[in-house]
Protein backbone atom coordinates (compact mmCIF):
# COMPACT_ATOMS: atom_id res chain seq x y z
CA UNK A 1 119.80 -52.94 24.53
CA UNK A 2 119.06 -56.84 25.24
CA UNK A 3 121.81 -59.23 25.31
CA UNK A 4 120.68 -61.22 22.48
CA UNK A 5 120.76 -58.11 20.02
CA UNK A 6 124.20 -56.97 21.80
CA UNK A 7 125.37 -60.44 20.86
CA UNK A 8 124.29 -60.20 17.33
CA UNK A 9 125.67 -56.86 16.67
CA UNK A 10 129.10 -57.57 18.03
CA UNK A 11 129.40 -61.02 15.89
CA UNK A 12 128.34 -58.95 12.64
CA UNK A 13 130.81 -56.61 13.68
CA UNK A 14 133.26 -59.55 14.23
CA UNK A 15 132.36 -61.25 10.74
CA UNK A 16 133.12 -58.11 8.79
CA UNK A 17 136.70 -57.64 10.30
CA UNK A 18 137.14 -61.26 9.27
CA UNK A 19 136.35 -60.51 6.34
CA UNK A 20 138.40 -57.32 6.26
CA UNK A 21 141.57 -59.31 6.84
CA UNK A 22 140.71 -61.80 3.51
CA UNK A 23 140.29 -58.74 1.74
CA UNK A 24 143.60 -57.45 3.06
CA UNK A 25 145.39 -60.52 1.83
CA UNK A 26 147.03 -61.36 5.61
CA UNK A 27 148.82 -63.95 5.84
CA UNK A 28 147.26 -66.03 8.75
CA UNK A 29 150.13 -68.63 8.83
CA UNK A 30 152.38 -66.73 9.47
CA UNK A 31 154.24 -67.43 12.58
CA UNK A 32 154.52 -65.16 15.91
CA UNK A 33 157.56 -63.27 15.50
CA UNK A 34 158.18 -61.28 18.68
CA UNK A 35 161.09 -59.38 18.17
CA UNK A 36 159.09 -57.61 15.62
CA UNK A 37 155.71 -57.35 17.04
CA UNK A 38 156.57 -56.20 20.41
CA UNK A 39 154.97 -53.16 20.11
CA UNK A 40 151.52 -54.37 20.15
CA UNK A 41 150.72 -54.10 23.89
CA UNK A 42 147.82 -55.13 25.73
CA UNK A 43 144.78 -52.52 25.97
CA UNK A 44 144.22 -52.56 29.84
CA UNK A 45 141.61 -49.68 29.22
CA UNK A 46 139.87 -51.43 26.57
CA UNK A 47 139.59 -54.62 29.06
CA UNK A 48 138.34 -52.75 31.40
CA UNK A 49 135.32 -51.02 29.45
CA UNK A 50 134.63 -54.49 29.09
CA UNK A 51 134.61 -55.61 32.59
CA UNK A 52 132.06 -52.66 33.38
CA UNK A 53 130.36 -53.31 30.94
CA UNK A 54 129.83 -57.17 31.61
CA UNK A 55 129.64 -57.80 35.04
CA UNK A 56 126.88 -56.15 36.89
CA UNK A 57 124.70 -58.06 34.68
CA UNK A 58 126.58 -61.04 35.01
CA UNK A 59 124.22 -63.96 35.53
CA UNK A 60 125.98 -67.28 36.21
CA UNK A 61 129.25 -67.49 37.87
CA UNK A 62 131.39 -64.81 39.77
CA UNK A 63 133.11 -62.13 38.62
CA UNK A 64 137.10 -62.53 39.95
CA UNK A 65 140.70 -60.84 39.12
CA UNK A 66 143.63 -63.03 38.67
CA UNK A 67 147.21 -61.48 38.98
CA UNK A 68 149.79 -62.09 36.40
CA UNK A 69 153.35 -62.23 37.10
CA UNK A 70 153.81 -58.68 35.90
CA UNK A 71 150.89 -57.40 38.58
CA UNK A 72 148.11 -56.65 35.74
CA UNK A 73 144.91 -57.97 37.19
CA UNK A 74 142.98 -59.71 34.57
CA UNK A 75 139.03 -60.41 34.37
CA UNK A 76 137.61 -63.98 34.74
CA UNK A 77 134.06 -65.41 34.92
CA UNK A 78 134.21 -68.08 37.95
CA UNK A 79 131.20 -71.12 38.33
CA UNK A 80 131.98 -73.71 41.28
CA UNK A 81 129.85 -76.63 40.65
CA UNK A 82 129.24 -79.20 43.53
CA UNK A 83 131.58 -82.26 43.02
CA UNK A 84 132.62 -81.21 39.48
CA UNK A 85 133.94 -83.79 36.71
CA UNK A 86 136.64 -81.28 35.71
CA UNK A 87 137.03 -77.48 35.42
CA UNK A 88 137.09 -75.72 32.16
CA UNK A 89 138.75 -72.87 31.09
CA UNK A 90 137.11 -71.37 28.36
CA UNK A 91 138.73 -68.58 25.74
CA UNK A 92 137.37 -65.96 23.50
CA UNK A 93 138.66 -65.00 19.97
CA UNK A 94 140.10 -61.68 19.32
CA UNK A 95 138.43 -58.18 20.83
CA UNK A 96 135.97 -59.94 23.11
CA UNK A 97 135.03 -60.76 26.61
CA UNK A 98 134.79 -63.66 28.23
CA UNK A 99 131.14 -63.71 28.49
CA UNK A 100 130.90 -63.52 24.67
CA UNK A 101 128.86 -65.16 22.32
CA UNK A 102 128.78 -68.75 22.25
CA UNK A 103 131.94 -68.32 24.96
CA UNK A 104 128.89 -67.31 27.35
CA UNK A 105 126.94 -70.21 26.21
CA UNK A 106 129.82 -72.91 26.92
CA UNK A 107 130.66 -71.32 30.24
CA UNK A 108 127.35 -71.55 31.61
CA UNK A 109 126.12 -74.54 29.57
CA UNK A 110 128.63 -76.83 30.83
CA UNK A 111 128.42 -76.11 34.35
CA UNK A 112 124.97 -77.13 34.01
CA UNK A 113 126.35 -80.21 33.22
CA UNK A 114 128.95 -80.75 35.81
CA UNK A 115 131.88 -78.60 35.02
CA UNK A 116 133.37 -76.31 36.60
CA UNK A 117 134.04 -73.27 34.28
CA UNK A 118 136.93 -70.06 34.29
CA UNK A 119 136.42 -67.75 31.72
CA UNK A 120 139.48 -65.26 31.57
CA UNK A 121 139.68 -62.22 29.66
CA UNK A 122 142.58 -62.52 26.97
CA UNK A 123 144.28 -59.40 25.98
CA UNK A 124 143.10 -56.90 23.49
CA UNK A 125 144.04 -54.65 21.52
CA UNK A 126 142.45 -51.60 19.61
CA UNK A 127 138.95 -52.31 18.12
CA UNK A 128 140.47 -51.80 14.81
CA UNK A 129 143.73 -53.64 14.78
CA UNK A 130 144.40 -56.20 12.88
CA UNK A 131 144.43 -60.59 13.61
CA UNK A 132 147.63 -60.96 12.61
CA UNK A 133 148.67 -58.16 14.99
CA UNK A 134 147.53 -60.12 17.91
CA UNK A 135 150.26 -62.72 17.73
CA UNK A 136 152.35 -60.69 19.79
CA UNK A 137 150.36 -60.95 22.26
CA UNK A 138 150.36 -64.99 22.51
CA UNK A 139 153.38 -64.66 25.44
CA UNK A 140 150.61 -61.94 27.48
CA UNK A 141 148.28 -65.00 26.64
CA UNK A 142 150.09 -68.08 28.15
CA UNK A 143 150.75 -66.26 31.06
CA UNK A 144 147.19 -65.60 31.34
CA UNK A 145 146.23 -69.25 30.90
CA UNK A 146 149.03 -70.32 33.13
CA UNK A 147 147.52 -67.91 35.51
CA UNK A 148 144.12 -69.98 35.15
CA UNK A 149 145.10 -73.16 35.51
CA UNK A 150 147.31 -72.47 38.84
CA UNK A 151 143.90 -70.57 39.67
CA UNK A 152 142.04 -73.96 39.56
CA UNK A 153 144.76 -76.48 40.81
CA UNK A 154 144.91 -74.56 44.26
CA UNK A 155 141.05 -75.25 44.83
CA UNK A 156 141.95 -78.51 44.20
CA UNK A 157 140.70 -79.61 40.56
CA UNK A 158 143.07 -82.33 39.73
CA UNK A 159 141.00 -82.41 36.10
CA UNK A 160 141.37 -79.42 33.96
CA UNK A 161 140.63 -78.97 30.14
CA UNK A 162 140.59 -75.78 28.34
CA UNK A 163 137.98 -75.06 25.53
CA UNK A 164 138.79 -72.04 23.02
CA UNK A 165 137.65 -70.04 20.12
CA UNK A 166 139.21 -68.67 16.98
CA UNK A 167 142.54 -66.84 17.07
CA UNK A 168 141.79 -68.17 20.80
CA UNK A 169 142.54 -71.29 20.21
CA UNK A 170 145.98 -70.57 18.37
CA UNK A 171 146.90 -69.08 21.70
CA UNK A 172 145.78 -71.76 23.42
CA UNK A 173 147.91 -73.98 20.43
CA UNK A 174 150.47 -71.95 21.38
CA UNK A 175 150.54 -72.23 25.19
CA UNK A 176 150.35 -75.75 24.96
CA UNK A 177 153.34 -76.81 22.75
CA UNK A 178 155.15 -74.32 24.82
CA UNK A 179 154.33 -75.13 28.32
CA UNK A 180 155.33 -78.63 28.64
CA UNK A 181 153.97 -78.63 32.41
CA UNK A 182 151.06 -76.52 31.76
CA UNK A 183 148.43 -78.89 33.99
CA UNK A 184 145.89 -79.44 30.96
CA UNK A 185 144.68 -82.98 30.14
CA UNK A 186 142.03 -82.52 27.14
CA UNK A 187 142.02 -79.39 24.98
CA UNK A 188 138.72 -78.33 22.41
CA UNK A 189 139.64 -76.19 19.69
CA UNK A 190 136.45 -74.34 18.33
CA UNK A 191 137.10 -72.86 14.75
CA UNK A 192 141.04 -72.25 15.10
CA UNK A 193 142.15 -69.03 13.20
CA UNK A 194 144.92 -69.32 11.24
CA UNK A 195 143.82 -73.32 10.58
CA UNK A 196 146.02 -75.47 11.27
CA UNK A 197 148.04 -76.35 14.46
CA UNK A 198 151.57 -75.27 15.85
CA UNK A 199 153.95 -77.62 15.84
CA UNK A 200 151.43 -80.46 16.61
CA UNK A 201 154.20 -82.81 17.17
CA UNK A 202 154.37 -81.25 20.47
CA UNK A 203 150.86 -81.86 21.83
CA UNK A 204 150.21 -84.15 24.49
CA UNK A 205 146.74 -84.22 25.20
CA UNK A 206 142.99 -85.72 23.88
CA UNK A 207 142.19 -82.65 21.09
CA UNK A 208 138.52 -82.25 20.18
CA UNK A 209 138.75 -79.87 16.32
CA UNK A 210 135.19 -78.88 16.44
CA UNK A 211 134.02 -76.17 13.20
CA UNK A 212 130.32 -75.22 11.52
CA UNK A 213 129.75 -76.79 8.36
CA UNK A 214 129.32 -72.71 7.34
CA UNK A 215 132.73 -71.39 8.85
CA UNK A 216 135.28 -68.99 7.54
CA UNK A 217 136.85 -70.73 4.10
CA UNK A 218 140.11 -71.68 5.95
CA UNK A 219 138.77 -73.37 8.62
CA UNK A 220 136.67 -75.77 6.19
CA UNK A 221 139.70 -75.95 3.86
CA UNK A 222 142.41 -76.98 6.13
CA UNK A 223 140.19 -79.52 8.14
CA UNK A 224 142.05 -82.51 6.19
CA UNK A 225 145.21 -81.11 7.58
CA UNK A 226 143.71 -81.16 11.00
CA UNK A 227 142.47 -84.52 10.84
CA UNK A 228 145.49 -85.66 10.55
CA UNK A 229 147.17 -84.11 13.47
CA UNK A 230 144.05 -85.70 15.31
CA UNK A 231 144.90 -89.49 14.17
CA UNK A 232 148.35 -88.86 16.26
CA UNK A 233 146.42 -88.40 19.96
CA UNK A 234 144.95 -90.91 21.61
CA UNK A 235 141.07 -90.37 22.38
CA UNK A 236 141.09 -86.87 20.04
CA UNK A 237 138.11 -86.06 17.82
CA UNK A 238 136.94 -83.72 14.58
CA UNK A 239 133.79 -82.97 14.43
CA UNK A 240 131.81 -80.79 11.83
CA UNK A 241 128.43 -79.35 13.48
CA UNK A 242 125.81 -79.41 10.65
CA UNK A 243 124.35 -75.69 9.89
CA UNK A 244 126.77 -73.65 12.16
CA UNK A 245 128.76 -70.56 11.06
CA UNK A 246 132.51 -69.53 12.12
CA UNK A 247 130.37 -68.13 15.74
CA UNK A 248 127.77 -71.10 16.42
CA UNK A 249 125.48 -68.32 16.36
CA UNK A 250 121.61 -70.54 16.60
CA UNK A 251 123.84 -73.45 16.93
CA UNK A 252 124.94 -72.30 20.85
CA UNK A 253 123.24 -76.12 22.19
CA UNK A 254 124.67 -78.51 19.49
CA UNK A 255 128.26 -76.82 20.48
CA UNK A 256 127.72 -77.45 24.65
CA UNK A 257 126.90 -80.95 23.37
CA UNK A 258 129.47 -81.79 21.58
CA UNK A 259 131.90 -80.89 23.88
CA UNK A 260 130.23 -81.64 27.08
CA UNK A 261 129.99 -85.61 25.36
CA UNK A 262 133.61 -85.31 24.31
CA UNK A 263 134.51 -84.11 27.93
CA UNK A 264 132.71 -86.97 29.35
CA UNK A 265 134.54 -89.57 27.42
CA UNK A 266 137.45 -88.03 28.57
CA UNK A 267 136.82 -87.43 32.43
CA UNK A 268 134.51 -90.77 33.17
């Protein structure tokens, strides 16, 4: 099977469990709450399906494993770039890979552009679980990122923004306002599920909210709120990319654009 019509299948299998979970009546602002969640561990297997599955085709960039504290070695897409602006972490939504969709497309559009990119392989869970169920995984996650970051520091990137999508970006959200030394200096926030931002009074650094003007009905209906998170950081941005859907799916190029322009204004 081609990698377009992969790519298609998996985001129509992606938009239906979305929709699953508005049918279900979740409640998506509901806040991480450990204690009881902790048993919702990371699928190692199901990662590493993924990571056979991806990376002898892998195009741009090099395959790598980073090491968490706890020893699990974790997948992530690695593309040097001569002199680089910055380096990129980019972030996939929930039961993905990190060459994914329009997470492929950002990864490999903006090194074309000048940035280094690091696309890591969040944890999973079961193909059928649920969103909400992957909040207890957001500690697994900012280990992961943290992980990333120290990753690019120690080849000597002394710019670093991170770039995520969907329930992605709430564990980026989360790693952030929790990691007061976490080494990021712009964040982009593509389509954040649940919709509006933890404890934004913590954030510290340039935000870019970027959404289709066909996303998900929270998204759209919570971008006020976001806005005016935004208004509180210096050189932050919302933008609303005319035609997309909750995936940038056709709209791959208009979302590389955007945030490649809002990266540059950042890292001149």
């Amino acid at each position: 099977m081609k990698c377009d019509q992969f790519n298609r299948i998996l985001i129509a299998i992606a938009t239906l469990a979305l929709a699953g979970e508005t049918l279900a009546q979740t409640q998506p602002d509901r806040a991480p709450d450990y204690a009881r969640d902790r048993n919702n561990a990371p699928d190692y297997a199901r990662e590493q399906r993924w990571a056979d599955e991806i990376t002898p085709g892998l195009v741009v960039g090099n395959a790598i494993y980073l090491q968490q504290k706890a020893g699990h070695k974790f997948l992530a897409l690695y593309t040097e770039v001569p002199k680089a602006r910055a380096a990129v972490v980019t972030v996939h939504g929930v039961s993905v890979h990190p060459d994914w969709a329009l997470i492929g497309a950002l990864r490999s559009g903006l090194a074309d552009h000048g940035y280094a990119t690091l696309s890591v392989q969040m944890p999973v869970l079961a193909a059928d679980a649920r969103r909400e169920d992957y909040f207890a995984l957001f500690p697994d996650a900012a280990d992961r990122l943290r992980t990333a970051v120290a990753f690019l520091k120690a080849r000597g990137y002394r710019n670093i923004a991170i770039a995520c999508h969907s329930v992605g970006a709430r564990m980026c959200n989360a790693f952030l306002v929790n990691t007061p030394d976490n080494g990021v200096d712009a964040w982009v926030s593509i389509g954040i599920v649940p919709a509006e931002f933890i404890e934004p009074g913590k954030l510290r650094v340039p935000l870019l909210d970027i959404y289709g003007e066909r996303d998900v009905p929270e998204v759209l209906q919570k971008a006020g709120a976001r806005a005016a998170t935004l208004k509180t950081l210096k050189g932050s941005a919302q933008i609303e990319v005319a035609g997309a859907d909750h995936y940038f799916a056709g709209s791959e190029a208009d979302l590389v654009k955007q945030v490649r322009q809002f990266l540059d204004r950042k890292f001149r």
